[in-house]
PDB file of N, CA and C in Angstrom:
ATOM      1  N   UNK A   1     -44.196  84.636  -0.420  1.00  0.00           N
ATOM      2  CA  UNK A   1     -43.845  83.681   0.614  1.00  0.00           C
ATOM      3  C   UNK A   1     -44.854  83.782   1.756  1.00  0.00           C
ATOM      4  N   UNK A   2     -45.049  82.610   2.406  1.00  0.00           N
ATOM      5  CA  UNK A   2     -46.298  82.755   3.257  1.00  0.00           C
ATOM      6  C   UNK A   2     -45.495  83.010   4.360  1.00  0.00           C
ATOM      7  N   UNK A   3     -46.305  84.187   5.508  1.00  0.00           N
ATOM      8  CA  UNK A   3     -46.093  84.278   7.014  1.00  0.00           C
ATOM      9  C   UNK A   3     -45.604  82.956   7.615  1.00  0.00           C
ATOM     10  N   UNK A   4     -44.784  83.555   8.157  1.00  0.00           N
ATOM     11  CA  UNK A   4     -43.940  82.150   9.063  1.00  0.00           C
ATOM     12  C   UNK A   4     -44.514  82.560  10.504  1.00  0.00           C
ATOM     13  N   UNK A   5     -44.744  81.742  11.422  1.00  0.00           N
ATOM     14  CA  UNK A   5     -44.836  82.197  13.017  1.00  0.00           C
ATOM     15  C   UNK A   5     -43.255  81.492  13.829  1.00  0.00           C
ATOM     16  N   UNK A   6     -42.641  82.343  14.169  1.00  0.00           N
ATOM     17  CA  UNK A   6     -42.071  81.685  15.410  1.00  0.00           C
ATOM     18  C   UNK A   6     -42.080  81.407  16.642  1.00  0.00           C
ATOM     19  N   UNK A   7     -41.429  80.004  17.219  1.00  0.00           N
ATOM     20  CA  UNK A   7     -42.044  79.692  18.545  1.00  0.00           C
ATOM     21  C   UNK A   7     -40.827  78.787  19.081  1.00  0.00           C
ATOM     22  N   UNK A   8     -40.672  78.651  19.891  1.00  0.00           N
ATOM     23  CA  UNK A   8     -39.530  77.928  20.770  1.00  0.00           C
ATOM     24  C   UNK A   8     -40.329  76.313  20.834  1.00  0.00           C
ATOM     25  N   UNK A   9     -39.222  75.817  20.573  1.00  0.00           N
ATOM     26  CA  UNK A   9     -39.745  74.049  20.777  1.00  0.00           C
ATOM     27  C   UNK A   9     -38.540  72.939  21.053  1.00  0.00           C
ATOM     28  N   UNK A  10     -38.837  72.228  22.212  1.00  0.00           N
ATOM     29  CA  UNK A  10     -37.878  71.763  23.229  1.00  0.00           C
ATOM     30  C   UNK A  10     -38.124  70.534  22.955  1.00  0.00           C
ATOM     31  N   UNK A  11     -36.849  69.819  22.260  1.00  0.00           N
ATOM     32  CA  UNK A  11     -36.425  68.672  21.826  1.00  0.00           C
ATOM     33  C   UNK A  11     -35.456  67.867  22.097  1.00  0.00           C
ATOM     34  N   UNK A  12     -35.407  66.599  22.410  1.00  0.00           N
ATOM     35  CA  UNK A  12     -34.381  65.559  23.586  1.00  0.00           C
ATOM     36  C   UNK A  12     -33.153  65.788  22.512  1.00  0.00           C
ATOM     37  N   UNK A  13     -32.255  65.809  23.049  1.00  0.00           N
ATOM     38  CA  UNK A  13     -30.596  65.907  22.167  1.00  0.00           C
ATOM     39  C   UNK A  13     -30.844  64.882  21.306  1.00  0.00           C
ATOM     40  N   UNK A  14     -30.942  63.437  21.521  1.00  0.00           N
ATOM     41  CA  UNK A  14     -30.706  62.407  20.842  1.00  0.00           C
ATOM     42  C   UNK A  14     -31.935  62.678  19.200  1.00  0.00           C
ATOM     43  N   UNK A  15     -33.271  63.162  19.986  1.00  0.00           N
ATOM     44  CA  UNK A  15     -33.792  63.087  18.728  1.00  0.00           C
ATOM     45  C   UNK A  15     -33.382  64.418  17.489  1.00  0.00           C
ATOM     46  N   UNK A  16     -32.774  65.716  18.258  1.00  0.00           N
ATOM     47  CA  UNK A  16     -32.143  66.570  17.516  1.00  0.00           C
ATOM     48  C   UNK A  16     -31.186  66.100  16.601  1.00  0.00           C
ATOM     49  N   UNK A  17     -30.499  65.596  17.397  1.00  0.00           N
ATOM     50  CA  UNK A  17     -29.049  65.203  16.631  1.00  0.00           C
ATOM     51  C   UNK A  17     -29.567  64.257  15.684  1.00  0.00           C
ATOM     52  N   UNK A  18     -30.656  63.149  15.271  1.00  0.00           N
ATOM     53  CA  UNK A  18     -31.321  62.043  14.327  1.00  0.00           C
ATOM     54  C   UNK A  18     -31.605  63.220  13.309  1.00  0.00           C
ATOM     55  N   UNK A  19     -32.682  64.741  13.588  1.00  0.00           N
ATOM     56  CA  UNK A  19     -33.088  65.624  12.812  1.00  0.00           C
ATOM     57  C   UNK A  19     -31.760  66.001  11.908  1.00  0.00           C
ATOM     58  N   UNK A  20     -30.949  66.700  12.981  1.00  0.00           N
ATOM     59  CA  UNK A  20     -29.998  67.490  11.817  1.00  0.00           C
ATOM     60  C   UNK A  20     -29.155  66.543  11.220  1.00  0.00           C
ATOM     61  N   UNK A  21     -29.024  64.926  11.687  1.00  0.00           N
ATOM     62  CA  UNK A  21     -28.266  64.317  10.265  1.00  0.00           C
ATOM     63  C   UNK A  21     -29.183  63.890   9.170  1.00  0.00           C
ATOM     64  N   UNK A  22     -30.590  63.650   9.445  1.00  0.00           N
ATOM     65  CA  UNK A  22     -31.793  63.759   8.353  1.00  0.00           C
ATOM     66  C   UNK A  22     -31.515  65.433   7.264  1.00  0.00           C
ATOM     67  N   UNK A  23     -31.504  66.066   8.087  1.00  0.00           N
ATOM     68  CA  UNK A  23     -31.653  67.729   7.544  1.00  0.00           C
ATOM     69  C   UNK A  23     -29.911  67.099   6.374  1.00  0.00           C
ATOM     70  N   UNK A  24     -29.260  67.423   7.071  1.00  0.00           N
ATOM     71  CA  UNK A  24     -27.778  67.054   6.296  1.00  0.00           C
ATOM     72  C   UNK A  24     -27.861  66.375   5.330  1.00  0.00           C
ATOM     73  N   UNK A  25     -28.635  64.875   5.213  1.00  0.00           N
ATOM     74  CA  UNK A  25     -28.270  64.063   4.321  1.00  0.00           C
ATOM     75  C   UNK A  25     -29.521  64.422   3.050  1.00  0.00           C
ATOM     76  N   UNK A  26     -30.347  66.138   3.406  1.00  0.00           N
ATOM     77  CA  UNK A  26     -31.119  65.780   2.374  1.00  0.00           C
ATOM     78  C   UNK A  26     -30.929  67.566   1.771  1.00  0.00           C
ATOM     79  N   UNK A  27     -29.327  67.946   2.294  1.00  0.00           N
ATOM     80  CA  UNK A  27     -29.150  69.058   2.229  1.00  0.00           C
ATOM     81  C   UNK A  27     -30.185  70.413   2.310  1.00  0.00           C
ATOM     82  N   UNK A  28     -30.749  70.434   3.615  1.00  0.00           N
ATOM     83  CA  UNK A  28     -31.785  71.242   4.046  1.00  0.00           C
ATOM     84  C   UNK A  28     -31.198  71.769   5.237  1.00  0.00           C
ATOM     85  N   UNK A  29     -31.761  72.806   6.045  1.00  0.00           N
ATOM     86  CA  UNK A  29     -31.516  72.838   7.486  1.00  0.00           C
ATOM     87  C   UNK A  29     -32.222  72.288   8.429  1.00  0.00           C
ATOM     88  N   UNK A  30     -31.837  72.383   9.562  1.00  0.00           N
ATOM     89  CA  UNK A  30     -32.963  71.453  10.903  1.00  0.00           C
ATOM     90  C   UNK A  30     -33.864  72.322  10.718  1.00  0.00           C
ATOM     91  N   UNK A  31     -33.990  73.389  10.900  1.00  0.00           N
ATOM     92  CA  UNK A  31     -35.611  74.066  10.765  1.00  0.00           C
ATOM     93  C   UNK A  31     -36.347  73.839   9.169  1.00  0.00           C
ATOM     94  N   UNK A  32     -35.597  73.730   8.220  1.00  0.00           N
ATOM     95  CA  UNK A  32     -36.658  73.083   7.183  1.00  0.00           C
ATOM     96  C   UNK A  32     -36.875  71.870   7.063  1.00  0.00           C
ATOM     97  N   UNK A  33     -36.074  70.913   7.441  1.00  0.00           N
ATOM     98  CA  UNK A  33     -36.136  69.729   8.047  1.00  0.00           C
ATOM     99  C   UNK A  33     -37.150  69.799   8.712  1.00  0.00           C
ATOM    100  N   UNK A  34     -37.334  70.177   9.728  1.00  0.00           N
ATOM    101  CA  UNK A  34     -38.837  69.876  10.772  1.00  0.00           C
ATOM    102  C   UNK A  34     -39.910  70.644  10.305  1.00  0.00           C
ATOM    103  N   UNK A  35     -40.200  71.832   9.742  1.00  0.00           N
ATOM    104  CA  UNK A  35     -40.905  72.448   8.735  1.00  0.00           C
ATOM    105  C   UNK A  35     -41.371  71.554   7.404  1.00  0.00           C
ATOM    106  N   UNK A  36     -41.376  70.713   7.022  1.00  0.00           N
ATOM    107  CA  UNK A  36     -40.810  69.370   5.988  1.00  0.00           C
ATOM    108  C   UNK A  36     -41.664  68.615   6.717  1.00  0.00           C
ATOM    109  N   UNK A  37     -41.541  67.636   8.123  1.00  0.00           N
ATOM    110  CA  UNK A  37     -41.524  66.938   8.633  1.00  0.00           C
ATOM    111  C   UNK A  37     -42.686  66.903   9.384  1.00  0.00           C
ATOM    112  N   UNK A  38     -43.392  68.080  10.057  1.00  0.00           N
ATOM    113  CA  UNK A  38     -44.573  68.539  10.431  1.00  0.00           C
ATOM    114  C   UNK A  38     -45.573  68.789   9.582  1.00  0.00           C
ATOM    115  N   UNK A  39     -45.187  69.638   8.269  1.00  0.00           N
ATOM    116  CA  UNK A  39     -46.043  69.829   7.060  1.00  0.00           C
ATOM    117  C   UNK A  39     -46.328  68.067   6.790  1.00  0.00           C
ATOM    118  N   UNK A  40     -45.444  67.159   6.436  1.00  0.00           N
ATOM    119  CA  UNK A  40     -45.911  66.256   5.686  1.00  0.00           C
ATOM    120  C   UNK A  40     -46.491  65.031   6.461  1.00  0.00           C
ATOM    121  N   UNK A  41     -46.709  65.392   7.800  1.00  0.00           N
ATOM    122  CA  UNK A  41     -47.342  64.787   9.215  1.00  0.00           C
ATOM    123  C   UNK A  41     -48.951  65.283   8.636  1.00  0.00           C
ATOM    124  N   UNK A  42     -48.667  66.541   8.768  1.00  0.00           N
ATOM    125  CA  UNK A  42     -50.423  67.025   8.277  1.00  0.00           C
ATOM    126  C   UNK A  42     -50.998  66.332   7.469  1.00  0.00           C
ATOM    127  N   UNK A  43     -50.092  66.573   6.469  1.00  0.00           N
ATOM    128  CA  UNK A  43     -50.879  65.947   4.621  1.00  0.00           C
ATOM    129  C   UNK A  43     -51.228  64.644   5.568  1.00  0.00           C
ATOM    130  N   UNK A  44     -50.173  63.755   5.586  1.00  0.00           N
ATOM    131  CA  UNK A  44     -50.480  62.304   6.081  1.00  0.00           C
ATOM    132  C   UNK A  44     -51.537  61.981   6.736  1.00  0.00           C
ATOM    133  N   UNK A  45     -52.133  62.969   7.934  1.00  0.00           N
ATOM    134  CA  UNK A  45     -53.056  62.825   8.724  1.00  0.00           C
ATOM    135  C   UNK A  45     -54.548  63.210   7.949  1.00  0.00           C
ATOM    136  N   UNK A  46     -54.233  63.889   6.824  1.00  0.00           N
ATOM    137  CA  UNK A  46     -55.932  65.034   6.038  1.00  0.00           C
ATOM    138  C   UNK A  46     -55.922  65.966   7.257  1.00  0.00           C
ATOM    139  N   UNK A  47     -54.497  66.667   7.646  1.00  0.00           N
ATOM    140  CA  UNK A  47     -54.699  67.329   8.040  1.00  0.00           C
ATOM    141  C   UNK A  47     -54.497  68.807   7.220  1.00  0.00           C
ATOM    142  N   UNK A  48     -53.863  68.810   6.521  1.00  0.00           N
ATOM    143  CA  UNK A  48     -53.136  69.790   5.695  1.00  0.00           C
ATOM    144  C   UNK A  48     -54.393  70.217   4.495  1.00  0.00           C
ATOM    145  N   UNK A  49     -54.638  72.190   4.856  1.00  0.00           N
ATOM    146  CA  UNK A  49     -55.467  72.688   3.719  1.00  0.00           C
ATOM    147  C   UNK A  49     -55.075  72.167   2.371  1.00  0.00           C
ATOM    148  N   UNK A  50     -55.799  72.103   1.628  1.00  0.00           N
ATOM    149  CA  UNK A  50     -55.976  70.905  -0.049  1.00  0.00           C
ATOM    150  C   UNK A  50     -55.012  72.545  -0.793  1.00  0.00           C
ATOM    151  N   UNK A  51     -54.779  73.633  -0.363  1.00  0.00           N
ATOM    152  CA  UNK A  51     -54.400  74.520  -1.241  1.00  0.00           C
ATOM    153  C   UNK A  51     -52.490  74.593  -0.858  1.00  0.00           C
ATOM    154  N   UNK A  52     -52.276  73.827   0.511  1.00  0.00           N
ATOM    155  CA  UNK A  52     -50.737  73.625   0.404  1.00  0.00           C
ATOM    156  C   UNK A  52     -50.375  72.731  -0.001  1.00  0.00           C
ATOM    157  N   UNK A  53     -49.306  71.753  -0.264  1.00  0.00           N
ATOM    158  CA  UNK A  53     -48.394  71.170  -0.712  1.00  0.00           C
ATOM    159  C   UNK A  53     -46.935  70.721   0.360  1.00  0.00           C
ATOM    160  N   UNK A  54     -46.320  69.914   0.190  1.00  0.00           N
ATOM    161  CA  UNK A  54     -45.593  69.523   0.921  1.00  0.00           C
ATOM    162  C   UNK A  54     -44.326  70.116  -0.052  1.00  0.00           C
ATOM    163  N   UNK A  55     -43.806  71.085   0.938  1.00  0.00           N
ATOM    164  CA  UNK A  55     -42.385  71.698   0.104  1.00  0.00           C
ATOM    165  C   UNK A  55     -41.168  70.613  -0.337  1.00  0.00           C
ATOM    166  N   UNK A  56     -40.352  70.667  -0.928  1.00  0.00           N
ATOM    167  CA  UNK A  56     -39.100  69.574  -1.497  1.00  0.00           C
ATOM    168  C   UNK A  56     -39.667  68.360  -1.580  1.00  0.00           C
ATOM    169  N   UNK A  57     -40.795  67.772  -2.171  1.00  0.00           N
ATOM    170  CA  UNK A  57     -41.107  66.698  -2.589  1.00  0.00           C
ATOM    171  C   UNK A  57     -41.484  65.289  -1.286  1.00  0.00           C
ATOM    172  N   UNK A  58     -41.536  64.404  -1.461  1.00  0.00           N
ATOM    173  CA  UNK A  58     -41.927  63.275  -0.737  1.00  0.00           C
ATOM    174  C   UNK A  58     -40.388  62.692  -0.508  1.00  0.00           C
ATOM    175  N   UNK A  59     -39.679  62.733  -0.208  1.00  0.00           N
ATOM    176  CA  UNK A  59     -38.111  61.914  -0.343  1.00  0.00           C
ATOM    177  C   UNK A  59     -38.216  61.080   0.859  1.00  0.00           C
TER     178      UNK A  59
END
């Protein structure tokens, strides 16, 4: 499993609460939810090293 870093990150209620019913309806948690969501921001951008992958698929 690769090193995780943790870090505090300050998010408006309304858009939390959009995350964790996304996270819910795709039976994940809000932190893999946004872990998910940031990773597949990268890919999208060519930002993401060619040797990761976007975890739980494209849904």
């Amino acid at each position: 499993m690769a090193k995780k870093k943790v870090f505090a990150l300050r998010v408006d209620d309304d858009i939390y609460a959009a995350i964790e019913r996304w996270a819910a309806d795709e039976f994940r948690s809000t932190n893999g939810q946004l872990e998910w969501l940031i990773a597949k921001a990268l890919k999208d951008a060519g930002r993401l090293p060619k040797s990761r992958s976007v975890q739980g698929g494209d849904k």
